[in-house]
C-alpha atoms as a PDB file:
ATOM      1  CA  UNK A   1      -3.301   9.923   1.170  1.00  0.00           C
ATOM      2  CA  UNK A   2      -1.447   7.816  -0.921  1.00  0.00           C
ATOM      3  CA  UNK A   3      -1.311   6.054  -4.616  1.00  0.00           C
ATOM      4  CA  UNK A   4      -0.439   2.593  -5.573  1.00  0.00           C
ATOM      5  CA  UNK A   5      -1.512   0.649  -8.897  1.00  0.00           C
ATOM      6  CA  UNK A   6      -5.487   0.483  -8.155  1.00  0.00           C
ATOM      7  CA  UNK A   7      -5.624   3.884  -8.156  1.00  0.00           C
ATOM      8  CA  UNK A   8      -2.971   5.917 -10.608  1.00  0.00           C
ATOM      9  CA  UNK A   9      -4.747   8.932 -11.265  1.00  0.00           C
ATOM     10  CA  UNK A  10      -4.416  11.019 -15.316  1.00  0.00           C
ATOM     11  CA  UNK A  11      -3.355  14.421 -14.862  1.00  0.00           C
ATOM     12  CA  UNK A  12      -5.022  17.416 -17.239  1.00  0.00           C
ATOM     13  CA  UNK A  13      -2.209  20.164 -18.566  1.00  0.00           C
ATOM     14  CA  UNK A  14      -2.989  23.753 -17.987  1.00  0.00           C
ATOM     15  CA  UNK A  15      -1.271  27.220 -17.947  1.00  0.00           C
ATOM     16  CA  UNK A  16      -1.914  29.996 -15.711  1.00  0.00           C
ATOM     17  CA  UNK A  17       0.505  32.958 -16.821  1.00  0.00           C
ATOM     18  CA  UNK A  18       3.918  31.926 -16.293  1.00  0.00           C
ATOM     19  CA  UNK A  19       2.541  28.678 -14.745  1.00  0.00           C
ATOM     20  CA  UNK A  20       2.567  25.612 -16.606  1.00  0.00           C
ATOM     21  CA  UNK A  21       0.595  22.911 -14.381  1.00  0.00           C
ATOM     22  CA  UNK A  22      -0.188  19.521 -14.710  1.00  0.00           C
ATOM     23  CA  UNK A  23      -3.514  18.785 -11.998  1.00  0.00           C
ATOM     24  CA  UNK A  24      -4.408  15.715 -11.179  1.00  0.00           C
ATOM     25  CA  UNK A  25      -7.897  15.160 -12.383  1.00  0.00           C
ATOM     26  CA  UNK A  26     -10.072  13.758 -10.214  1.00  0.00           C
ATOM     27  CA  UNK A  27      -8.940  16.453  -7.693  1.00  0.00           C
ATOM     28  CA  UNK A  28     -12.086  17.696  -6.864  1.00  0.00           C
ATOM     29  CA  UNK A  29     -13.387  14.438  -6.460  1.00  0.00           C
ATOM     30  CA  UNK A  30     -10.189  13.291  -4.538  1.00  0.00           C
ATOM     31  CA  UNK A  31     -11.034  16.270  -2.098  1.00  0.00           C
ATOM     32  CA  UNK A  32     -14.634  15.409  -1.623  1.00  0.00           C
ATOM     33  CA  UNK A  33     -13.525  11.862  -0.546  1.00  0.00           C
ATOM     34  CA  UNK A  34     -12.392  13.411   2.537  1.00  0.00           C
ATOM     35  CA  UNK A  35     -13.932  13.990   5.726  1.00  0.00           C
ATOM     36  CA  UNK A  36     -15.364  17.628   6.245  1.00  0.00           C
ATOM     37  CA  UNK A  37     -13.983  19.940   8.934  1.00  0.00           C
ATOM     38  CA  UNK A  38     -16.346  23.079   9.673  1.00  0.00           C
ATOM     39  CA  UNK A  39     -13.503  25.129  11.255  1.00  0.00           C
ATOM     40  CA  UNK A  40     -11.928  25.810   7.841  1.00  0.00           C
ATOM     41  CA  UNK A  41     -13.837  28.418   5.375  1.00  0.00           C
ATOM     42  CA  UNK A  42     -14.082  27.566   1.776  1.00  0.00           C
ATOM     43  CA  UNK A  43     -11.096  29.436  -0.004  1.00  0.00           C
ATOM     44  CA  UNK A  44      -8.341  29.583   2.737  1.00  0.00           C
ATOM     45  CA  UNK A  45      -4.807  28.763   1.918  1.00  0.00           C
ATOM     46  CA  UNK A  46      -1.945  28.580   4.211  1.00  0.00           C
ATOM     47  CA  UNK A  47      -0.683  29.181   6.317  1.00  0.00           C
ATOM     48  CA  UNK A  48       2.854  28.135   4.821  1.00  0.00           C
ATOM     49  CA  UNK A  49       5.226  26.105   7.145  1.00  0.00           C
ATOM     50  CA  UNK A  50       8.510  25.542   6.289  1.00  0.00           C
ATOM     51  CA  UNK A  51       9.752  21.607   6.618  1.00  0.00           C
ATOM     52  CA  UNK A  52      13.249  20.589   7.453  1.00  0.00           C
ATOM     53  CA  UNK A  53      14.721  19.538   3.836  1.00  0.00           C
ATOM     54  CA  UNK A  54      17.830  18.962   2.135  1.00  0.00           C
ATOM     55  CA  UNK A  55      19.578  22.389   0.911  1.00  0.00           C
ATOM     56  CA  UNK A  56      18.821  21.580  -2.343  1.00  0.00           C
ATOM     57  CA  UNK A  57      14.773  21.972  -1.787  1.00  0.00           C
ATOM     58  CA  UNK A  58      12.310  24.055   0.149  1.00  0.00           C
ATOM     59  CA  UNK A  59       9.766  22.173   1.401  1.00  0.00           C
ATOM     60  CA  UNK A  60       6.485  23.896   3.256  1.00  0.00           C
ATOM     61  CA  UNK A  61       3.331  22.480   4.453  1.00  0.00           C
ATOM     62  CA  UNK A  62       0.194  23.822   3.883  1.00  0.00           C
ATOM     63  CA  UNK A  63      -3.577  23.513   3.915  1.00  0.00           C
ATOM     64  CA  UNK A  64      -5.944  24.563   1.222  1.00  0.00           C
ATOM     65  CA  UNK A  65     -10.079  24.711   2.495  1.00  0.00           C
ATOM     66  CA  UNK A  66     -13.367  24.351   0.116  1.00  0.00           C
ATOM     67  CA  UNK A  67     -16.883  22.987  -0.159  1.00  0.00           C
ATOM     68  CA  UNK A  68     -16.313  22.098   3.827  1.00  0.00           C
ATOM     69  CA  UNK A  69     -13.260  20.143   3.392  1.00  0.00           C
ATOM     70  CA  UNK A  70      -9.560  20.505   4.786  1.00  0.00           C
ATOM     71  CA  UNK A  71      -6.941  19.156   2.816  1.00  0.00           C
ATOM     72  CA  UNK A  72      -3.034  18.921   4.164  1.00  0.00           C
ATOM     73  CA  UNK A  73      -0.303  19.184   1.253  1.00  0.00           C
ATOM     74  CA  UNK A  74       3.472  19.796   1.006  1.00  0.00           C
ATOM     75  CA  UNK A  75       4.737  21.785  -1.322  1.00  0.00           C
ATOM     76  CA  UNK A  76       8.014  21.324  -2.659  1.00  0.00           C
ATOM     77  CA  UNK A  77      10.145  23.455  -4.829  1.00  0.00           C
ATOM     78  CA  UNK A  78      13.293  21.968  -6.206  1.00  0.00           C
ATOM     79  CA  UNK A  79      16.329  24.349  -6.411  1.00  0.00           C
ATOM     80  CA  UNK A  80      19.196  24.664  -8.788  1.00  0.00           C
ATOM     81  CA  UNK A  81      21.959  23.212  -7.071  1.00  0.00           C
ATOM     82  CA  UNK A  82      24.841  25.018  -9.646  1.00  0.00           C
ATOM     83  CA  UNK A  83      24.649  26.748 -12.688  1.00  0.00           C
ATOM     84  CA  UNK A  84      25.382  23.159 -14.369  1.00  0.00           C
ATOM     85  CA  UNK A  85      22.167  22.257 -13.041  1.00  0.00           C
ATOM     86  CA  UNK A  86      20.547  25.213 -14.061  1.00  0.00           C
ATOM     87  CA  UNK A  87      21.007  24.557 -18.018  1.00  0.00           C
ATOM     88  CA  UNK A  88      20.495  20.397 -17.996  1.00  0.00           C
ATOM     89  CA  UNK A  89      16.619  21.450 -17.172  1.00  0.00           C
ATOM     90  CA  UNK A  90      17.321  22.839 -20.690  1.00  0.00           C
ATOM     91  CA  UNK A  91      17.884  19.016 -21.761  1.00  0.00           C
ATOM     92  CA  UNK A  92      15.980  17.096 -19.715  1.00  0.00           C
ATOM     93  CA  UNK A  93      12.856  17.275 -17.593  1.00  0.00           C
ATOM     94  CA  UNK A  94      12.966  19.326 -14.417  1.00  0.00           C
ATOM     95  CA  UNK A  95      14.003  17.218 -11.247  1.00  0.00           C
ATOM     96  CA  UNK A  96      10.246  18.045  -9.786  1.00  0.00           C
ATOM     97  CA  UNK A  97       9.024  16.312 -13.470  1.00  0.00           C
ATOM     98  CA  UNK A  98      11.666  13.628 -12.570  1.00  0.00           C
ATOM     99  CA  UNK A  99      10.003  12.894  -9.263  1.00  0.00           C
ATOM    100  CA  UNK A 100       6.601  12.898 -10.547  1.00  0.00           C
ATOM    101  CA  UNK A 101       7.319  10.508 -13.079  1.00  0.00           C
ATOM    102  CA  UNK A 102       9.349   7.750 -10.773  1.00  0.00           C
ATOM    103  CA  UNK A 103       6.472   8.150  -8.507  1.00  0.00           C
ATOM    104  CA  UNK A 104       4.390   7.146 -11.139  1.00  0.00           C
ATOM    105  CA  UNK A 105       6.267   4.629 -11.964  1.00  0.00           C
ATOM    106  CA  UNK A 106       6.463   3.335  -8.573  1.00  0.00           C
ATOM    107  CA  UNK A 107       2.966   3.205  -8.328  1.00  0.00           C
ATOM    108  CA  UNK A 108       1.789   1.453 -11.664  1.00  0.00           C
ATOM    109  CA  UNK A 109       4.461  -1.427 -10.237  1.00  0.00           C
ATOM    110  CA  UNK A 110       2.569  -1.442  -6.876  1.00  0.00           C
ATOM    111  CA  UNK A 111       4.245   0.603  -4.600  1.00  0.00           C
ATOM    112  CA  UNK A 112       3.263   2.866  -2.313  1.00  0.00           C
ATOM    113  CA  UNK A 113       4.169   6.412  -2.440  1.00  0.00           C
ATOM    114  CA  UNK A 114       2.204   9.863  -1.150  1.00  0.00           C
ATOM    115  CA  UNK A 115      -0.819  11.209  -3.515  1.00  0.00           C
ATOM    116  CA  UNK A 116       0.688  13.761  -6.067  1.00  0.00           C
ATOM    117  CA  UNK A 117      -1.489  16.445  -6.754  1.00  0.00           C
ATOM    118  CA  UNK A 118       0.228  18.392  -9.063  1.00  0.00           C
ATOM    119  CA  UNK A 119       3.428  19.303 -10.378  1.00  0.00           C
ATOM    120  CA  UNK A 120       4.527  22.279 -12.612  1.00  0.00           C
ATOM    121  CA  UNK A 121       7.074  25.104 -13.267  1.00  0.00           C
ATOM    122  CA  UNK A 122       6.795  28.493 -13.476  1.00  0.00           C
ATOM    123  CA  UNK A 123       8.489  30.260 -17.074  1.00  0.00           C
ATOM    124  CA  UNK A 124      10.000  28.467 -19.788  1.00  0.00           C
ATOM    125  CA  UNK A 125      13.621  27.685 -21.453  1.00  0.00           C
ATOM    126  CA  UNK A 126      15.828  30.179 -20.429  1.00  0.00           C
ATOM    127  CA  UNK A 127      13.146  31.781 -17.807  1.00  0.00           C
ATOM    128  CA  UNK A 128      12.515  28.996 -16.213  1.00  0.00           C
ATOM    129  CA  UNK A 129      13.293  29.819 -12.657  1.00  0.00           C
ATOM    130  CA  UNK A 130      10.865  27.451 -10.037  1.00  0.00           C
ATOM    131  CA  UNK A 131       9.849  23.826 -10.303  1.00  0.00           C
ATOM    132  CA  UNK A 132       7.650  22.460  -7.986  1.00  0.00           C
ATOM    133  CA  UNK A 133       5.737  19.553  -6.677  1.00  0.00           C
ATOM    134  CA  UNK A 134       2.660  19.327  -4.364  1.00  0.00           C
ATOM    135  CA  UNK A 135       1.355  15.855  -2.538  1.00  0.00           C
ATOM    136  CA  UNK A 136      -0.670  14.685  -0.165  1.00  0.00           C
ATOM    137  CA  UNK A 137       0.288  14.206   3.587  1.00  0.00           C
ATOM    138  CA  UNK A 138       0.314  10.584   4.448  1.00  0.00           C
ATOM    139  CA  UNK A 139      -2.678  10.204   6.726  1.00  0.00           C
ATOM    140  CA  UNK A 140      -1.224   8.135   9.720  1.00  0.00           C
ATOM    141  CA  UNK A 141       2.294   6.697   8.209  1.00  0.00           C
ATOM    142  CA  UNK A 142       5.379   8.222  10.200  1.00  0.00           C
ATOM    143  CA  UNK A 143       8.849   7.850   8.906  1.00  0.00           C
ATOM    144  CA  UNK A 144      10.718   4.269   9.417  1.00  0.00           C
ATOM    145  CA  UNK A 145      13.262   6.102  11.850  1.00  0.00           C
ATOM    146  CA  UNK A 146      10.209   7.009  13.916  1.00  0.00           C
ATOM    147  CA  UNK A 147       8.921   3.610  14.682  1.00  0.00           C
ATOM    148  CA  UNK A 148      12.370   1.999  15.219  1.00  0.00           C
ATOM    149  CA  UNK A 149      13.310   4.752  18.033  1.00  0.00           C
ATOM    150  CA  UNK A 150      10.775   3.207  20.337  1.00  0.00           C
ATOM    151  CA  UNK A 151      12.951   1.121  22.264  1.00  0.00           C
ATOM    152  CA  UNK A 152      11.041  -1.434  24.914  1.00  0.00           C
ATOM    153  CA  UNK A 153      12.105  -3.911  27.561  1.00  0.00           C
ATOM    154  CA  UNK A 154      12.357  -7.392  26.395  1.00  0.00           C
ATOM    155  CA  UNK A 155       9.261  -8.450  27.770  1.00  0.00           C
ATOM    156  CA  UNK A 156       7.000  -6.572  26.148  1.00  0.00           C
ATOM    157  CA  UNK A 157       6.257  -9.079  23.142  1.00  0.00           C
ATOM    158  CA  UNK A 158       3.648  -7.674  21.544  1.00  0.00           C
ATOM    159  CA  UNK A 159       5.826  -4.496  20.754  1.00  0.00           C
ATOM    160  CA  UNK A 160       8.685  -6.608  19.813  1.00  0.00           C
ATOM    161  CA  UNK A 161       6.936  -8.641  17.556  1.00  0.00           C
ATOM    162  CA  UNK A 162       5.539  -5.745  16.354  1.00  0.00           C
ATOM    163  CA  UNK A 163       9.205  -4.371  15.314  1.00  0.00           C
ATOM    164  CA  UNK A 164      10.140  -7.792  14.055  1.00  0.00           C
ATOM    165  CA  UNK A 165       7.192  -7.717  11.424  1.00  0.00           C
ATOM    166  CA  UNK A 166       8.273  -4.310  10.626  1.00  0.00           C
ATOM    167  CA  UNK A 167      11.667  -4.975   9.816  1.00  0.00           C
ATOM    168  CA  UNK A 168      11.051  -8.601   7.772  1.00  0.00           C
ATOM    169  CA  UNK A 169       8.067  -7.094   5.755  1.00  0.00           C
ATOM    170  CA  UNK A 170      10.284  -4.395   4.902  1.00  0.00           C
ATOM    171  CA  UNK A 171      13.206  -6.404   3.758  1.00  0.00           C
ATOM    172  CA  UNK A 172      10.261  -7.984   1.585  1.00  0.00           C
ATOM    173  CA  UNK A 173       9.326  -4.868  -0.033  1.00  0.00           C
ATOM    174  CA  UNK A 174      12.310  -3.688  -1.264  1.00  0.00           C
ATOM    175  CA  UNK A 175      12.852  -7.145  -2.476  1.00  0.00           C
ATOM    176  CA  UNK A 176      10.213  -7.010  -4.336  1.00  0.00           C
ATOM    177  CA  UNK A 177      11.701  -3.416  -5.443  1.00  0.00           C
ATOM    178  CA  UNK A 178      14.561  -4.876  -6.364  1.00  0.00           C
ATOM    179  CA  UNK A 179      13.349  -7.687  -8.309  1.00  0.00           C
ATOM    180  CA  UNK A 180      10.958  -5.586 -10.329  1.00  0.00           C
ATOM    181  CA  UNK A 181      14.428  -3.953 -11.411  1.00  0.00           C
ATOM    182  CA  UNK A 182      13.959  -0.687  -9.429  1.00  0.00           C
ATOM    183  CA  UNK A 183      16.782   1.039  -7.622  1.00  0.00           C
ATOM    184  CA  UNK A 184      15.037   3.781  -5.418  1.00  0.00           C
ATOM    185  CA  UNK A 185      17.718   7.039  -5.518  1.00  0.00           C
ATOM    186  CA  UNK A 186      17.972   7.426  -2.354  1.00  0.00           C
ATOM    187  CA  UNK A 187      16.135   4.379   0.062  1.00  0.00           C
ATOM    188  CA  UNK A 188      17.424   6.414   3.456  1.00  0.00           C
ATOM    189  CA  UNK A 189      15.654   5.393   6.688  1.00  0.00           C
ATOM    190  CA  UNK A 190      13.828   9.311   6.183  1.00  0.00           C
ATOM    191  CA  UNK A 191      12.388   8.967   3.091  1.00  0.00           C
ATOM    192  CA  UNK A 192      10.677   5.272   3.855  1.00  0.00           C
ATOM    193  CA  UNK A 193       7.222   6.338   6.000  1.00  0.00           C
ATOM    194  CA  UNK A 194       5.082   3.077   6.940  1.00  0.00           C
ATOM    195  CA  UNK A 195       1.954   2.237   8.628  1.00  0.00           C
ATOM    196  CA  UNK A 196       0.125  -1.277  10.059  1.00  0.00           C
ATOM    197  CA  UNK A 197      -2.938  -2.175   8.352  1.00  0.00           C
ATOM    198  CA  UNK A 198      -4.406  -5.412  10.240  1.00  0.00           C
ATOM    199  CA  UNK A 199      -0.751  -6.869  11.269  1.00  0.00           C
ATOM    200  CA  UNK A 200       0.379  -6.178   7.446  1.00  0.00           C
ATOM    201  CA  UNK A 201       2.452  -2.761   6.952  1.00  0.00           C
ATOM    202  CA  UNK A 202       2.431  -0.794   4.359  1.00  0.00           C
ATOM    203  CA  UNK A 203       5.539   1.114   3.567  1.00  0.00           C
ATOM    204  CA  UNK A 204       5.418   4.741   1.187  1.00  0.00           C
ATOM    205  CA  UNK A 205       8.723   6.342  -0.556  1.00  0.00           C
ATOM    206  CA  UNK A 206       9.358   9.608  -0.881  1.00  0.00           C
ATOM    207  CA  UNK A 207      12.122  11.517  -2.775  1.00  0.00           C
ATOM    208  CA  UNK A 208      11.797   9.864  -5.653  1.00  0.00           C
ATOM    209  CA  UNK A 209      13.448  12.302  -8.134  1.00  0.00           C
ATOM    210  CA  UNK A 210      16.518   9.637  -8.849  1.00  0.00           C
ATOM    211  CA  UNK A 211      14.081   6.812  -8.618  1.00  0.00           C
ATOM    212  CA  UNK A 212      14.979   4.705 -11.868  1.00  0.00           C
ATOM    213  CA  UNK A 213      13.544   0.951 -12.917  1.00  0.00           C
ATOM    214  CA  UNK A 214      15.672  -0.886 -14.995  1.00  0.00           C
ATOM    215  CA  UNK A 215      15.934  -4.106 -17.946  1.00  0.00           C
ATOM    216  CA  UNK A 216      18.939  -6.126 -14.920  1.00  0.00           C
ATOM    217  CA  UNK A 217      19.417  -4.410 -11.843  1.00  0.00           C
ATOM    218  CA  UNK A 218      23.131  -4.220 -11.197  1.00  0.00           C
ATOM    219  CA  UNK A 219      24.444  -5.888  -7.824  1.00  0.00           C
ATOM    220  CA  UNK A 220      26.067  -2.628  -7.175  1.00  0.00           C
ATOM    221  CA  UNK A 221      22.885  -0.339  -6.923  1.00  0.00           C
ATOM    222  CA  UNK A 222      21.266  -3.318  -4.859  1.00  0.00           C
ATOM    223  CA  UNK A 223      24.026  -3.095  -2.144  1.00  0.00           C
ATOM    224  CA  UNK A 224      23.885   0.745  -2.213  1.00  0.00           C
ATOM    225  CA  UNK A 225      20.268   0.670  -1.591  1.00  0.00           C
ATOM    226  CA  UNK A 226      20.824  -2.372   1.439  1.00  0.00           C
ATOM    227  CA  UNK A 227      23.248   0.458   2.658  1.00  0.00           C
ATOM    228  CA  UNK A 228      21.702   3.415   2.309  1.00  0.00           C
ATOM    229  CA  UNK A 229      18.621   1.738   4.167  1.00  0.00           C
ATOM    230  CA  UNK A 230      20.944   0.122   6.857  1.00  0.00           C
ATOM    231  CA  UNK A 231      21.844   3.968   8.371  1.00  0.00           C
ATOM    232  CA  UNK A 232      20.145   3.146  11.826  1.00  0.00           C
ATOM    233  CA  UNK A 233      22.849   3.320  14.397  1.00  0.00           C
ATOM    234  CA  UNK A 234      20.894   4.726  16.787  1.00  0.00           C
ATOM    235  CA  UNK A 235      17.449   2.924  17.072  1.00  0.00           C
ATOM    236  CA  UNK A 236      18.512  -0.507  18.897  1.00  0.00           C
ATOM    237  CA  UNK A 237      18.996  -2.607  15.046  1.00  0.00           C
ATOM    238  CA  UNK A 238      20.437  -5.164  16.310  1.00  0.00           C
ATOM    239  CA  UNK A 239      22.399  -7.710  13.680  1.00  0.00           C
ATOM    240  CA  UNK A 240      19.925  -9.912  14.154  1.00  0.00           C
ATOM    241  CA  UNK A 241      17.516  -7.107  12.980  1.00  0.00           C
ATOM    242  CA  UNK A 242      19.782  -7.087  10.023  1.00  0.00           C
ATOM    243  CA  UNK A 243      19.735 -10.458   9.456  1.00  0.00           C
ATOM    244  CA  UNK A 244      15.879 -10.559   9.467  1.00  0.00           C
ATOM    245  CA  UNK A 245      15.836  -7.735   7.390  1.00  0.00           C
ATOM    246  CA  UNK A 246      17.737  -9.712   4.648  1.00  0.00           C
ATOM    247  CA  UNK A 247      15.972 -13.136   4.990  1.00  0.00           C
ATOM    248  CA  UNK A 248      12.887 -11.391   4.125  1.00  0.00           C
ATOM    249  CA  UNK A 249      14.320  -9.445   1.421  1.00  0.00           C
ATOM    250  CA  UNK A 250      15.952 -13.003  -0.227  1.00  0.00           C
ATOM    251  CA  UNK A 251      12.786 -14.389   0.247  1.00  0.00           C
ATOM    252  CA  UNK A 252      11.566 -11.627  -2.383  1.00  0.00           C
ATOM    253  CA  UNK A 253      14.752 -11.135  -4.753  1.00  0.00           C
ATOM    254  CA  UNK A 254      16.228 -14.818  -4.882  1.00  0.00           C
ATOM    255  CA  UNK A 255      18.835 -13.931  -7.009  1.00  0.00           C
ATOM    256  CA  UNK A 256      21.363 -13.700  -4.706  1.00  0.00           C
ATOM    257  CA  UNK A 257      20.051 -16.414  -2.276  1.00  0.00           C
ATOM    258  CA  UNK A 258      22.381 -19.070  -3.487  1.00  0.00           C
ATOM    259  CA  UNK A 259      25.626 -16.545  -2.020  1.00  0.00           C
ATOM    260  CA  UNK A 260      23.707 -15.255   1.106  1.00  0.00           C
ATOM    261  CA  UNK A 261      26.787 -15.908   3.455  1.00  0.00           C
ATOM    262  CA  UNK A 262      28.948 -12.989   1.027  1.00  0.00           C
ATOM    263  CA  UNK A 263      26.462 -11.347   0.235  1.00  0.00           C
ATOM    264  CA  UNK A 264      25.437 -10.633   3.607  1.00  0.00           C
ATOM    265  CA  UNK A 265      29.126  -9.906   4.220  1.00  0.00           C
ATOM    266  CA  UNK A 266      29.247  -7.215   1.962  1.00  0.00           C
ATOM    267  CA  UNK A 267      26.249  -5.473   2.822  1.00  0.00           C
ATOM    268  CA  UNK A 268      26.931  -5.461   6.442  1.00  0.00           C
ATOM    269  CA  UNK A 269      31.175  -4.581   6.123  1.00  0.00           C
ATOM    270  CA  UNK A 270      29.822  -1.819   3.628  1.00  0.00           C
ATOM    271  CA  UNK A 271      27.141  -0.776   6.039  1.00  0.00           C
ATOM    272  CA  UNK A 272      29.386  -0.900   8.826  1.00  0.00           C
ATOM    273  CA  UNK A 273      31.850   1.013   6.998  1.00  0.00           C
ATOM    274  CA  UNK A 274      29.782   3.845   6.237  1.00  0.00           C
ATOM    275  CA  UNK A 275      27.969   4.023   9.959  1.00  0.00           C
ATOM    276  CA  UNK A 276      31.872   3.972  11.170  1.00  0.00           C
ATOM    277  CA  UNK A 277      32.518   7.512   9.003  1.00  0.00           C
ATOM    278  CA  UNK A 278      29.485   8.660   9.802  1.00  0.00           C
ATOM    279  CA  UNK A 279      30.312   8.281  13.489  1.00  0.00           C
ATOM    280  CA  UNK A 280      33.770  10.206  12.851  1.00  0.00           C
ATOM    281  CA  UNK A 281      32.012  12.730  11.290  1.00  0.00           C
ATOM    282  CA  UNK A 282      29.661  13.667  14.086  1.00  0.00           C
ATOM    283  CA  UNK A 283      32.595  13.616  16.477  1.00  0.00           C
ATOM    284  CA  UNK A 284      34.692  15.961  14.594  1.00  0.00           C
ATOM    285  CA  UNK A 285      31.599  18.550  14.214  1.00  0.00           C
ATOM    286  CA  UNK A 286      31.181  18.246  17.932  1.00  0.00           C
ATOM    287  CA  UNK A 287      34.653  18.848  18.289  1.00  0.00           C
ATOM    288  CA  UNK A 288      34.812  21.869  16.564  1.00  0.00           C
ATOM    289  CA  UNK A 289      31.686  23.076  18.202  1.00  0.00           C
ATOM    290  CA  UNK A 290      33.070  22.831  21.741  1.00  0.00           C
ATOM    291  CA  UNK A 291      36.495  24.895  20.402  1.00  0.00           C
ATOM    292  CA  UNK A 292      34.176  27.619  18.593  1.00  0.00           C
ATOM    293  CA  UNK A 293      32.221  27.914  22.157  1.00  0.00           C
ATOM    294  CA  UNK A 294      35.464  28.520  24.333  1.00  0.00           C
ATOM    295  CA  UNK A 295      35.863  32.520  25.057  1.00  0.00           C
END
């Protein structure tokens, strides 16, 4: 389940003790909408599964069952990274608040990202101690990481094209991002999920909590994003992956058409760069993993 700019949805402000939520609300109706499943009782919640996450989150799945319907969510709770952290929510929204609002933001410019059901915090001020955020799972979209592992012989055209539209339509997205003056917060490979619709794919983004649209988009948040997206050492990308990847995002965001040749220098020495310390990285952990197994 997902939400773009046909279908924002208003959310209704509530407490329940120390719980201040804000529910989406045509939740009810939003659940009806989907298929019933008779091997769930009305009521049942859980069970909880934890997700893999960044340390800075806990992320479970879970399943919630009424009026004959099943519906899959994530729950995600944001943590307090350092006690700096811990008093700017003083300041400033929470970073689950943050999240829900880029998403929204996303979505009234016509982007894709995963249905937000509701978002809240439990306590106040001082008290505050949990913020959380629960969405939708994405019914059939798998992460962009996922459909670029699936390496195939060269003569298997249909697949290939099929990877080819994949990687042009989403250089044409985040072109599209980029010239409607957003800078996603962090556009890597894990947080883009897509899915085909009809030869067209659709592409959703998640982690959204640094997500920021802005008056000019500076050149340097453009490149980061082209980098950040450009992590996929290990999934066959090719450089003339990358260079599709970039015609279709020009053929989005022409501002920096007219300097392709260093543009496309920079992005690809920067990407390079980074997939080179990455690399190093790895090989030192294994390193120290083989020493810390010797007797």
């Amino acid at each position: 389940m997902s939400q773009t700019a046909a279908k924002v949805p208003s959310y209704r402000k509530f407490r329940l003790g120390r719980r201040m939520i804000r529910l989406r609300t045509d939740f009810l109706r939003f659940a009806a909408d989907l298929p019933p499943d008779e091997k769930f009782f009305d009521g049942l919640r859980g069970p909880f599964s934890p997700v893999n996450s960044a340390s800075t989150s806990r992320v479970h799945r879970c399943r919630i069952s009424f009026g004959g319907t099943c519906l899959d969510l994530y729950l995600k709770q944001h943590l307090h990274r350092n006690l700096r952290d811990y008093f700017k929510h003083l300041i400033r929204p929470s970073r689950a608040m943050r999240e829900f609002k880029a998403s929204q933001m996303l979505a009234e410019n016509g982007f894709d990202t995963p249905a937000m059901i509701a978002v809240g915090r439990i306590g106040a001020g001082l008290l505050e101690n949990r913020n959380f955020l629960i969405t939708a799972r994405l019914d059939s979209a798998r992460a962009l990481y996922v459909w670029l592992q699936q390496r195939v012989p060269s003569d298997i055209r249909d697949t290939l094209q099929m990877r080819r539209s994949l990687i042009r339509q989403l250089g044409e997205t985040i072109g599209r991002m980029h010239a409607s003056g957003i800078c996603h917060g962090d556009l890597r490979p894990g947080n883009v999920f897509a899915e085909e619709e009809s030869g067209r794919w659709r592409f959703f983004f998640l982690d959204n909590e640094r997500t920021r649209k802005f008056l000019y988009l500076p050149r340097s948040l453009v490149v980061k994003n082209l980098v950040q997206i450009g992590m996929l050492p290990e999934y066959g990308v090719t450089r003339t992956d990358r260079l599709r990847f970039l015609k279709g995002y020009l053929a989005a965001d022409r501002r920096f058409a007219a300097r392709y040749k260093s543009f496309a220098a920079e992005v690809f020495a920067r990407t390079a760069a980074r997939l080179k310390a990455k690399e190093i990285r790895r090989g030192r952990q294994s390193a120290g993993a083989k020493t810390t197994s010797i007797p």
